[in-house]
PDB file of N, CA and C in Angstrom:
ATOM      1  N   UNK A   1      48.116 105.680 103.220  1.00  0.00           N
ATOM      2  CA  UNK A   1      47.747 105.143 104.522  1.00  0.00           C
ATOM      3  C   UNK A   1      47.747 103.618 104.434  1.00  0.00           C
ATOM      4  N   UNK A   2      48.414 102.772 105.220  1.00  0.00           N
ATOM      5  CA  UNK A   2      48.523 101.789 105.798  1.00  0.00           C
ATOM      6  C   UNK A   2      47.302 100.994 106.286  1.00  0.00           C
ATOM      7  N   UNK A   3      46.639  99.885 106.249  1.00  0.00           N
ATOM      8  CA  UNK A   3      45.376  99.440 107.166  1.00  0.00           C
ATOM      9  C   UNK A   3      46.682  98.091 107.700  1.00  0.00           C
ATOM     10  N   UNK A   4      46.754  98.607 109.433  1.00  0.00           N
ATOM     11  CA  UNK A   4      47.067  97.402 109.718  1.00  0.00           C
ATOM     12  C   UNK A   4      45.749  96.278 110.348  1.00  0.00           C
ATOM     13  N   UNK A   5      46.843  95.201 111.061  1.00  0.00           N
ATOM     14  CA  UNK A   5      45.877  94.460 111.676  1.00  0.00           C
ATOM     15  C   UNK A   5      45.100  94.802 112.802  1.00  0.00           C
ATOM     16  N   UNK A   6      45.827  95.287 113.561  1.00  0.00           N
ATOM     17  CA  UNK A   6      45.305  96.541 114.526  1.00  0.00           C
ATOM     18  C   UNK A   6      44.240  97.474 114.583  1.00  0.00           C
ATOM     19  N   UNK A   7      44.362  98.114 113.711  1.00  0.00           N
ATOM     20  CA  UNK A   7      43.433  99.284 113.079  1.00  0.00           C
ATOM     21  C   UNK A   7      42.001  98.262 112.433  1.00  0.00           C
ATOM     22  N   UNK A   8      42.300  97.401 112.102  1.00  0.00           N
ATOM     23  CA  UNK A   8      41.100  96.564 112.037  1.00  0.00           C
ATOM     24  C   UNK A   8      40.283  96.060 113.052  1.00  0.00           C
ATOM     25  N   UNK A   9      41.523  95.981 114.129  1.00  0.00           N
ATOM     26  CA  UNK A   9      41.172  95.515 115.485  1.00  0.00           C
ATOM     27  C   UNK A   9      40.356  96.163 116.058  1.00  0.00           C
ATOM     28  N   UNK A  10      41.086  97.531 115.901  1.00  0.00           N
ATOM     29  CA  UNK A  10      40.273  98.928 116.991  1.00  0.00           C
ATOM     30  C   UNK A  10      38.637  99.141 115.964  1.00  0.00           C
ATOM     31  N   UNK A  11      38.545  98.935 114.672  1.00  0.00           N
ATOM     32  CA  UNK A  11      37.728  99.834 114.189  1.00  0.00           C
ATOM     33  C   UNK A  11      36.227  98.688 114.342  1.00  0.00           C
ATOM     34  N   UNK A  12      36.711  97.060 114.690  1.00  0.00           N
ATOM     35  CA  UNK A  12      35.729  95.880 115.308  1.00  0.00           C
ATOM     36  C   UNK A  12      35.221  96.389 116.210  1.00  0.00           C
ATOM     37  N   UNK A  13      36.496  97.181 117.484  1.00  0.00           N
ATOM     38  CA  UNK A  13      35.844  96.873 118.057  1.00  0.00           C
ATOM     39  C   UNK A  13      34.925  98.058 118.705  1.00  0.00           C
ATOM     40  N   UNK A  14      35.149  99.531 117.996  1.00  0.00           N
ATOM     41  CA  UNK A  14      34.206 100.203 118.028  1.00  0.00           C
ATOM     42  C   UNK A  14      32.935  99.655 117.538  1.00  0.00           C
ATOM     43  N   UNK A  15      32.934  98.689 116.364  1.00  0.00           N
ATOM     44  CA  UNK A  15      31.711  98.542 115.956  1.00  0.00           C
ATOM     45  C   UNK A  15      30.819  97.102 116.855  1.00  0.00           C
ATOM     46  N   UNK A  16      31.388  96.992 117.985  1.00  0.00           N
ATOM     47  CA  UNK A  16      31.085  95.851 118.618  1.00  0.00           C
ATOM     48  C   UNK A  16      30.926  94.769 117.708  1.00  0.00           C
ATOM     49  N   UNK A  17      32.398  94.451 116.595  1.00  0.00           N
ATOM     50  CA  UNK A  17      32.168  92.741 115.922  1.00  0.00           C
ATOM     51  C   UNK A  17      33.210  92.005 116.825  1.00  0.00           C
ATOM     52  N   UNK A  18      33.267  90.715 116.776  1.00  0.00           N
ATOM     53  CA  UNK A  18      34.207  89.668 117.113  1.00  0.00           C
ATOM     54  C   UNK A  18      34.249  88.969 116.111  1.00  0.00           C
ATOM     55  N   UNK A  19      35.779  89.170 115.667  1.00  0.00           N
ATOM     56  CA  UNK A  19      36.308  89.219 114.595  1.00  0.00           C
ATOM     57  C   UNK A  19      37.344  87.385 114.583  1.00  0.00           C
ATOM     58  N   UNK A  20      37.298  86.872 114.162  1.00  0.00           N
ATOM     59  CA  UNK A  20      38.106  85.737 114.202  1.00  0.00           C
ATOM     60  C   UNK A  20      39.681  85.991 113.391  1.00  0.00           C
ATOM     61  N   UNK A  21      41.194  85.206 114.102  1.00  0.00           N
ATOM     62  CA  UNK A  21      41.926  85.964 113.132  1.00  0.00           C
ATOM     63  C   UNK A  21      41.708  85.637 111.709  1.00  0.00           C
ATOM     64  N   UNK A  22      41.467  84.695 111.394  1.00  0.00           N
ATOM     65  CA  UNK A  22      41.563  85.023 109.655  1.00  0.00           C
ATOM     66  C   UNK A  22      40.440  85.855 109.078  1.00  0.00           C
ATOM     67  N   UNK A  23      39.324  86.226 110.050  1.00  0.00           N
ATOM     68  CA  UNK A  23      38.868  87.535 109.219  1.00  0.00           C
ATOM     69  C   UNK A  23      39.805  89.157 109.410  1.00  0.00           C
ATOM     70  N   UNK A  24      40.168  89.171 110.411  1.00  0.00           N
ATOM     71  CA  UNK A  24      41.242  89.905 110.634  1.00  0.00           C
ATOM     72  C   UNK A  24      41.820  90.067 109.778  1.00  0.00           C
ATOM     73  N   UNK A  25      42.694  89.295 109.240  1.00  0.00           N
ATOM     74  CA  UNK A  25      43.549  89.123 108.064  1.00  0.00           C
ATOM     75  C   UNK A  25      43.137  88.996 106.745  1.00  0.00           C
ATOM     76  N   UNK A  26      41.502  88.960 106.460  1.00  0.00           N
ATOM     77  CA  UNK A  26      40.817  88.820 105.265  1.00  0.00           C
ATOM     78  C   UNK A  26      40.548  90.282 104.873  1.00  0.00           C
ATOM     79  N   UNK A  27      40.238  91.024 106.172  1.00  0.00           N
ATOM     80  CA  UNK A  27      39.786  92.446 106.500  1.00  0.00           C
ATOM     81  C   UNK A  27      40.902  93.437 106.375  1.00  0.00           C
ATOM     82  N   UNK A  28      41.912  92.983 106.566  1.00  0.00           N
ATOM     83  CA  UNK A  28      43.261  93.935 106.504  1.00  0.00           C
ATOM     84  C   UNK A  28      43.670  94.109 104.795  1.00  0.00           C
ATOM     85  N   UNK A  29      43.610  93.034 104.493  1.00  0.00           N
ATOM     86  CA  UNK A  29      43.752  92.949 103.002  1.00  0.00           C
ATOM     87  C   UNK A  29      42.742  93.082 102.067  1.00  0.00           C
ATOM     88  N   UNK A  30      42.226  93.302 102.117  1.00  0.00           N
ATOM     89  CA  UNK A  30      40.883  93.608 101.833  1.00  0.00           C
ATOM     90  C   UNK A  30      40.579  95.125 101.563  1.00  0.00           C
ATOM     91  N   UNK A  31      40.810  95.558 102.852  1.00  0.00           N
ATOM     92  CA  UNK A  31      40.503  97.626 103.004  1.00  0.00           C
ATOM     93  C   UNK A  31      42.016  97.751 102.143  1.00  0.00           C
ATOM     94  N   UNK A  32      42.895  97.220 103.009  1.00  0.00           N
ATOM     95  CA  UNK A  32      44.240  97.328 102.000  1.00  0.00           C
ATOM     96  C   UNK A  32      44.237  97.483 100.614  1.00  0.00           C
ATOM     97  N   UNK A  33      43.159  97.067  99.712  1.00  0.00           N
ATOM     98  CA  UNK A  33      43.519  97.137  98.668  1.00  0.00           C
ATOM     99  C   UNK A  33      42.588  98.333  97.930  1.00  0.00           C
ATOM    100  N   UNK A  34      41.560  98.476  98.643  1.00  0.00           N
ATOM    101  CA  UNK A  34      39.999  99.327  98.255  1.00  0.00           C
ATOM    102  C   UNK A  34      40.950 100.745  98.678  1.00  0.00           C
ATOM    103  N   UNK A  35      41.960 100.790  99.606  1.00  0.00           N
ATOM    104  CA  UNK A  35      42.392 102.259 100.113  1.00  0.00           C
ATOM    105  C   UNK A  35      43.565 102.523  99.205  1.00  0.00           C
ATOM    106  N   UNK A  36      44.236 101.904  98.436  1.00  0.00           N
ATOM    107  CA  UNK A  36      44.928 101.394  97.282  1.00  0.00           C
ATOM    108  C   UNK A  36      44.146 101.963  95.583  1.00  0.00           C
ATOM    109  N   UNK A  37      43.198 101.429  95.724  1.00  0.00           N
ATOM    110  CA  UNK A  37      42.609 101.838  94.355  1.00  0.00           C
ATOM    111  C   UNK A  37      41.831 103.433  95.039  1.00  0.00           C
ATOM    112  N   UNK A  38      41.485 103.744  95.830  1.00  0.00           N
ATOM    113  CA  UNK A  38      40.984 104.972  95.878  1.00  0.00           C
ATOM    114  C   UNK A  38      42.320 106.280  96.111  1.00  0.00           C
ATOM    115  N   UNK A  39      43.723 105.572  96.295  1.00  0.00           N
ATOM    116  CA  UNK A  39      44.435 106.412  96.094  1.00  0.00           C
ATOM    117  C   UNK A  39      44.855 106.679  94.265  1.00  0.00           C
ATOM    118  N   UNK A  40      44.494 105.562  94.080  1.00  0.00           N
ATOM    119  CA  UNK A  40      44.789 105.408  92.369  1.00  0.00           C
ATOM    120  C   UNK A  40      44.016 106.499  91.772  1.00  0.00           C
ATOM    121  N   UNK A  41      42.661 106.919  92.022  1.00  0.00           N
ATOM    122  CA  UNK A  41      42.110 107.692  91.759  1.00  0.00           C
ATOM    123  C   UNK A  41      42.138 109.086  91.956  1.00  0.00           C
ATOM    124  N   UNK A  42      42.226 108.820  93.225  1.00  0.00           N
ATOM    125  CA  UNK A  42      43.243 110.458  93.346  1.00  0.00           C
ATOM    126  C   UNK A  42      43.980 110.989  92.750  1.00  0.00           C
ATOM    127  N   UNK A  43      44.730 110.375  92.016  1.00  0.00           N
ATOM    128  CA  UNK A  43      45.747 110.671  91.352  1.00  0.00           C
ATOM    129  C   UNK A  43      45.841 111.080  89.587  1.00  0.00           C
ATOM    130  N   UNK A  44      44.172 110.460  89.747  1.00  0.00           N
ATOM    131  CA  UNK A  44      43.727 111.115  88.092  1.00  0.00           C
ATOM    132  C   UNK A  44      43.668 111.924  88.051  1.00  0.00           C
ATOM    133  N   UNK A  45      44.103 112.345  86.657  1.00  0.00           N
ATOM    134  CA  UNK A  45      44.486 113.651  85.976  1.00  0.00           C
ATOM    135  C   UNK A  45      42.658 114.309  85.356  1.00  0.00           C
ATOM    136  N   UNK A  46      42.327 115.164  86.523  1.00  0.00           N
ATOM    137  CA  UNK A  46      40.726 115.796  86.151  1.00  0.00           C
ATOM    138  C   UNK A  46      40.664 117.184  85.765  1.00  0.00           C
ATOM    139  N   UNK A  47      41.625 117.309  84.783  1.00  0.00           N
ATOM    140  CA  UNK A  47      41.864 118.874  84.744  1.00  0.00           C
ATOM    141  C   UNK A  47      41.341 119.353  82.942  1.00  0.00           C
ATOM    142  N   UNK A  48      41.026 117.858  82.075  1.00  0.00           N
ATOM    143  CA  UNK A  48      40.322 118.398  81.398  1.00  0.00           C
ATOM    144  C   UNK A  48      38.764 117.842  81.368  1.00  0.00           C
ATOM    145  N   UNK A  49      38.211 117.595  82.303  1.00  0.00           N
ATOM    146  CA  UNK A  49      37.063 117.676  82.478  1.00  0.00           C
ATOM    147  C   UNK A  49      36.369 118.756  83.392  1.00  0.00           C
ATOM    148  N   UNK A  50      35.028 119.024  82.270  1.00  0.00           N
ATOM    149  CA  UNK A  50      34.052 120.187  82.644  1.00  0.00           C
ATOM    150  C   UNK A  50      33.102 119.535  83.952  1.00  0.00           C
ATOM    151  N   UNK A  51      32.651 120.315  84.786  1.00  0.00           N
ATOM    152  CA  UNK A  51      31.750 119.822  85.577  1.00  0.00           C
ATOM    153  C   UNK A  51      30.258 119.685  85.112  1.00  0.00           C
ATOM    154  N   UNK A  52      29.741 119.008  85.558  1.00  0.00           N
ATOM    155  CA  UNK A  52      28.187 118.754  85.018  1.00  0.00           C
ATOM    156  C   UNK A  52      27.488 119.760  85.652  1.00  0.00           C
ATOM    157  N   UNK A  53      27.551 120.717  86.226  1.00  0.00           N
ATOM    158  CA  UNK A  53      26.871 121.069  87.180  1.00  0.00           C
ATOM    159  C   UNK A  53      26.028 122.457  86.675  1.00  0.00           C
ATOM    160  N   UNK A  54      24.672 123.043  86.363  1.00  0.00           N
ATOM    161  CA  UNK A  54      24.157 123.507  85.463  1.00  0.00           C
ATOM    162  C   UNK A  54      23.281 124.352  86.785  1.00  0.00           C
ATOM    163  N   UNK A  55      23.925 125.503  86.848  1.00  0.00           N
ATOM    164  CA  UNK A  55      23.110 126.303  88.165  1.00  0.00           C
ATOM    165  C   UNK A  55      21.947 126.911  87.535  1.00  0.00           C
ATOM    166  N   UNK A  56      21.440 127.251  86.462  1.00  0.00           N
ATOM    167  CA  UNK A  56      20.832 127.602  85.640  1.00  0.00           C
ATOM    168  C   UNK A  56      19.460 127.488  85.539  1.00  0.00           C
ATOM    169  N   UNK A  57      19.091 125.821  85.999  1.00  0.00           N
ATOM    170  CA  UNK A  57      18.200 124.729  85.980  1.00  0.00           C
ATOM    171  C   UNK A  57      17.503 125.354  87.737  1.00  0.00           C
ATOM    172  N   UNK A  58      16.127 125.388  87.532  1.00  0.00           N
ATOM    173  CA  UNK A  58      15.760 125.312  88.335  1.00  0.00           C
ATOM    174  C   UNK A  58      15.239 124.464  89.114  1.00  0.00           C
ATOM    175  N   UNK A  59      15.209 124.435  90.771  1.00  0.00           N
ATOM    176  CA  UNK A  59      15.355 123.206  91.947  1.00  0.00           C
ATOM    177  C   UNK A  59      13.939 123.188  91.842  1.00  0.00           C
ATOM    178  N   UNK A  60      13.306 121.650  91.632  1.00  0.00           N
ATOM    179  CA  UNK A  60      11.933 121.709  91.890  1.00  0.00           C
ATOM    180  C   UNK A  60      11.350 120.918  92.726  1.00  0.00           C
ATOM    181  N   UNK A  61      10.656 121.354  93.466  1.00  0.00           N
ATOM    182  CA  UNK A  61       9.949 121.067  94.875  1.00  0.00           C
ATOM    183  C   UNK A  61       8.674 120.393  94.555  1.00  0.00           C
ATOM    184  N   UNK A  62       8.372 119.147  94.962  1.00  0.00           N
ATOM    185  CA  UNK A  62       7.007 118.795  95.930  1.00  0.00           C
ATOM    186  C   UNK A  62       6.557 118.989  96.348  1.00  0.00           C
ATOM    187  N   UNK A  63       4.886 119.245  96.108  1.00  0.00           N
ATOM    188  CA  UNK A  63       4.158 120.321  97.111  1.00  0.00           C
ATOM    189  C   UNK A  63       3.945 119.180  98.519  1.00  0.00           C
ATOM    190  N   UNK A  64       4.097 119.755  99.753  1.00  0.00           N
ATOM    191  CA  UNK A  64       4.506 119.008 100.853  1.00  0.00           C
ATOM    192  C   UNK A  64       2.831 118.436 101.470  1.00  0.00           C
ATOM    193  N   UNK A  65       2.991 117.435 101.338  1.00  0.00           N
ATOM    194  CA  UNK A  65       1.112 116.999 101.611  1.00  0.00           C
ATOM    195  C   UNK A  65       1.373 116.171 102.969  1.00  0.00           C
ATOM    196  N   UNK A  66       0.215 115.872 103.526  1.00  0.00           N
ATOM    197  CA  UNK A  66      -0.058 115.460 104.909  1.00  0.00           C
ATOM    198  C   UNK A  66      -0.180 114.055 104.726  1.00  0.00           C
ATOM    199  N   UNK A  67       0.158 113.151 105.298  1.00  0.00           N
ATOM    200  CA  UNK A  67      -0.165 111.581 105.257  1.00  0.00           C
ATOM    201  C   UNK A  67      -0.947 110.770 106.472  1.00  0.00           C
ATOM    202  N   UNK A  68      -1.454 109.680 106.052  1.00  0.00           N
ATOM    203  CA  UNK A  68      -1.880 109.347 107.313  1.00  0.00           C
ATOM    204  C   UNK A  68      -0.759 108.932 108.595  1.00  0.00           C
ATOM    205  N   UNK A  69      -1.179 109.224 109.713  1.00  0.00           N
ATOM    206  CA  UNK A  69      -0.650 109.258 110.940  1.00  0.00           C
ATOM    207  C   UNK A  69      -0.758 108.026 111.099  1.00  0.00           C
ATOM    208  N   UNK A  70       0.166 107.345 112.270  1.00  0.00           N
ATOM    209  CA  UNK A  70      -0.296 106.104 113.068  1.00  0.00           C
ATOM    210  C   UNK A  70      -0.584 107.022 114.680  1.00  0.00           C
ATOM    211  N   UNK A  71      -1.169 106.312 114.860  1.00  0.00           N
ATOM    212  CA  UNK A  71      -1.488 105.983 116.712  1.00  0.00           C
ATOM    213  C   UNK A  71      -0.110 105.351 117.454  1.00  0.00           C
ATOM    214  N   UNK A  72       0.058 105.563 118.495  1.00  0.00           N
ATOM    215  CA  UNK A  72       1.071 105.006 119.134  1.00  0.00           C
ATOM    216  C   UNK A  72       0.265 103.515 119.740  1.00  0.00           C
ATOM    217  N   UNK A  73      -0.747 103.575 119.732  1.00  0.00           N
ATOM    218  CA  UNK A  73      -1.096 101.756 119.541  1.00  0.00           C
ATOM    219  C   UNK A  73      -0.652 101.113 118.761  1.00  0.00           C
ATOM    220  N   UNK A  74      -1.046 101.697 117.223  1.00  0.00           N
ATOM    221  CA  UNK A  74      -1.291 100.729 116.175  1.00  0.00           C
ATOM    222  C   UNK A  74       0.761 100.628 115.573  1.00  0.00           C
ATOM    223  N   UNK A  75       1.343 101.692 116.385  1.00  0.00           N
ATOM    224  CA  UNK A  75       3.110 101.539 116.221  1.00  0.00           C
ATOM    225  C   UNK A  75       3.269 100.575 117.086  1.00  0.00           C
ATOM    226  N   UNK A  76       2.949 100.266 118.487  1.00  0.00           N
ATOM    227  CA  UNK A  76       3.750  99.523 119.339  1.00  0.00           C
ATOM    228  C   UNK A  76       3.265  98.163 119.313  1.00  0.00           C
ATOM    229  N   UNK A  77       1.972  97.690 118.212  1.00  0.00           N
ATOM    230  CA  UNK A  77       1.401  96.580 117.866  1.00  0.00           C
ATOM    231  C   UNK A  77       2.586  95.797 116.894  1.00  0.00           C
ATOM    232  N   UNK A  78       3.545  96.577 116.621  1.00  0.00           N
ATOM    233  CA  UNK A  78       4.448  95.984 115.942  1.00  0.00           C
ATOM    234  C   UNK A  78       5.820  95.903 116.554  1.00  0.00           C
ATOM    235  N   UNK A  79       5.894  96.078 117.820  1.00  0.00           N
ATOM    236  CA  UNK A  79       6.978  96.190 118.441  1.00  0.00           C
ATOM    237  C   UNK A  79       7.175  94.394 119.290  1.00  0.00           C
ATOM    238  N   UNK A  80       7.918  94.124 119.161  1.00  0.00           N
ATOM    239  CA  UNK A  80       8.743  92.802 120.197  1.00  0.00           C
ATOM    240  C   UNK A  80       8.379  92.718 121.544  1.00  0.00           C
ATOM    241  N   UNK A  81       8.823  93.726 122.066  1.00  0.00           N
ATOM    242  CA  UNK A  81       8.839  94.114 123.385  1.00  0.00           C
ATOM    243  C   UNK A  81       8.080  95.398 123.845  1.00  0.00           C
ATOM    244  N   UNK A  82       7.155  95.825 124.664  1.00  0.00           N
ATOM    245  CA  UNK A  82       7.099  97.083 125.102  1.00  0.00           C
ATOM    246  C   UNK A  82       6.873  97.671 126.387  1.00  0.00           C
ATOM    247  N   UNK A  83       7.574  98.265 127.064  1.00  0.00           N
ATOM    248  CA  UNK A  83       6.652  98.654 128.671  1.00  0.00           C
ATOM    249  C   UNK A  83       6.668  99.938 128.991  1.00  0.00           C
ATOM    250  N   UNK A  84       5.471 100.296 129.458  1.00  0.00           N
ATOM    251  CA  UNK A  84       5.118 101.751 129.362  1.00  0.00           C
ATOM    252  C   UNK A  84       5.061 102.684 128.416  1.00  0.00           C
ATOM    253  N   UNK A  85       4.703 101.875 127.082  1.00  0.00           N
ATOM    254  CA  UNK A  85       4.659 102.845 126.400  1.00  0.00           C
ATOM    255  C   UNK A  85       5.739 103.067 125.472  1.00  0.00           C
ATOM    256  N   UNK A  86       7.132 102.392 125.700  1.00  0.00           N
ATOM    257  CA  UNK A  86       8.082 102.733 125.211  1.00  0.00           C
ATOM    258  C   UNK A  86       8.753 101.474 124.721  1.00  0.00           C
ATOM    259  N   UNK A  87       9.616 101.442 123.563  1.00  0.00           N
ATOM    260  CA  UNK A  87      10.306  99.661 123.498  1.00  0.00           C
ATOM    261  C   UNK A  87      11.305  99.501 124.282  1.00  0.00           C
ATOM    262  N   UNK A  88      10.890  97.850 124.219  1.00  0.00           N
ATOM    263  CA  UNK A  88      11.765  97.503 124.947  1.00  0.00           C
ATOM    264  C   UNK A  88      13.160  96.807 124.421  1.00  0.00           C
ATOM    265  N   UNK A  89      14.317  97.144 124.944  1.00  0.00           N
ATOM    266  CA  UNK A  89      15.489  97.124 123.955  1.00  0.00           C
ATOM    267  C   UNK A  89      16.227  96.391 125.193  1.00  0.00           C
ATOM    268  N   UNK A  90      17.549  95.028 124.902  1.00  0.00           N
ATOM    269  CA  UNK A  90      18.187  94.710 125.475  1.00  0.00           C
ATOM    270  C   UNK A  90      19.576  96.091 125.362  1.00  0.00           C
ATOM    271  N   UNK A  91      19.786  95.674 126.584  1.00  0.00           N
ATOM    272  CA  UNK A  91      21.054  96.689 127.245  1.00  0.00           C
ATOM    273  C   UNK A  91      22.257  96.359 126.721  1.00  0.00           C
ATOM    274  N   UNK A  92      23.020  96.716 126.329  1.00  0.00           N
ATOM    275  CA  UNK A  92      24.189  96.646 125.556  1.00  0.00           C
ATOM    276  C   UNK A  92      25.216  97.670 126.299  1.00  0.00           C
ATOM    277  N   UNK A  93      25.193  97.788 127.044  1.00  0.00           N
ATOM    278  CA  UNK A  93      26.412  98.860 127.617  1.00  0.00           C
ATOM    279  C   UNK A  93      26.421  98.558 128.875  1.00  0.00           C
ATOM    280  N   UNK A  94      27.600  97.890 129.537  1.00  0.00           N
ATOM    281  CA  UNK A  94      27.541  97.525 131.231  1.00  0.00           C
ATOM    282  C   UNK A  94      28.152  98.194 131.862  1.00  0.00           C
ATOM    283  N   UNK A  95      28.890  98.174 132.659  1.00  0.00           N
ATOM    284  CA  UNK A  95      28.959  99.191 133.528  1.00  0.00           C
ATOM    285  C   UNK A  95      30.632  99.631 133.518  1.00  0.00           C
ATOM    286  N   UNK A  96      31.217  98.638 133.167  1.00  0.00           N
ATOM    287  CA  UNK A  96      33.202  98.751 132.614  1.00  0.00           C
ATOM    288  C   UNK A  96      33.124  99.148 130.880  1.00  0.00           C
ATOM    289  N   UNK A  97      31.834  99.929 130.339  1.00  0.00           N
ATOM    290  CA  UNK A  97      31.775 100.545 128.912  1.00  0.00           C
ATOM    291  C   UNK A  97      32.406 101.961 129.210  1.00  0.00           C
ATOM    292  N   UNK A  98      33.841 102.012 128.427  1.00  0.00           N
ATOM    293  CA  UNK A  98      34.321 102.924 127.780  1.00  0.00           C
ATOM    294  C   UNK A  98      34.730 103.477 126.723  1.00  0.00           C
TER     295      UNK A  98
END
């Protein structure tokens, strides 16, 4: 697989960045090379290695204990913003979001 400049483009701008071109181009080459060495790996030969994996061993659990609670006061005493009860968060999605 290929990382173009594009595909860097689209995957900004799902992640809502604004990307300048030479990060663009820092970013293309960059995944370019990480998708490069993880094909390298693929390609190792794992056929004489045993798995570690020892079903044998039994799964051991934490006995599940109760902790102290907060209050929804003593949570929203740490909040920025709050109204009614609930935080308050700037809006990020206008109305031409697709």
């Amino acid at each position: 697989m290929t990382i173009t400049q594009e595909t860097v483009q689209h995957v900004a701008k799902l992640a809502r960045l604004e990307l300048t071109p030479d990060e663009v181009e820092r970013y293309t080459q960059d995944l370019g090379k990480i998708l490069s060495l993880v094909e390298e790996l693929n390609q190792a030969d794992l056929s004489g290695i045993e798995l570690g994996l020892q079903a044998d061993q039994p799964t051991v659990f934490r006995e599940d204990k109760g902790v102290r609670e907060f209050t929804r006061d003593e949570l929203m005493a740490n909040a920025p913003d709050v109204e009614d009860g609930f935080f308050r968060v700037p809006k990020i999605l206008g109305d031409s979001a697709s």
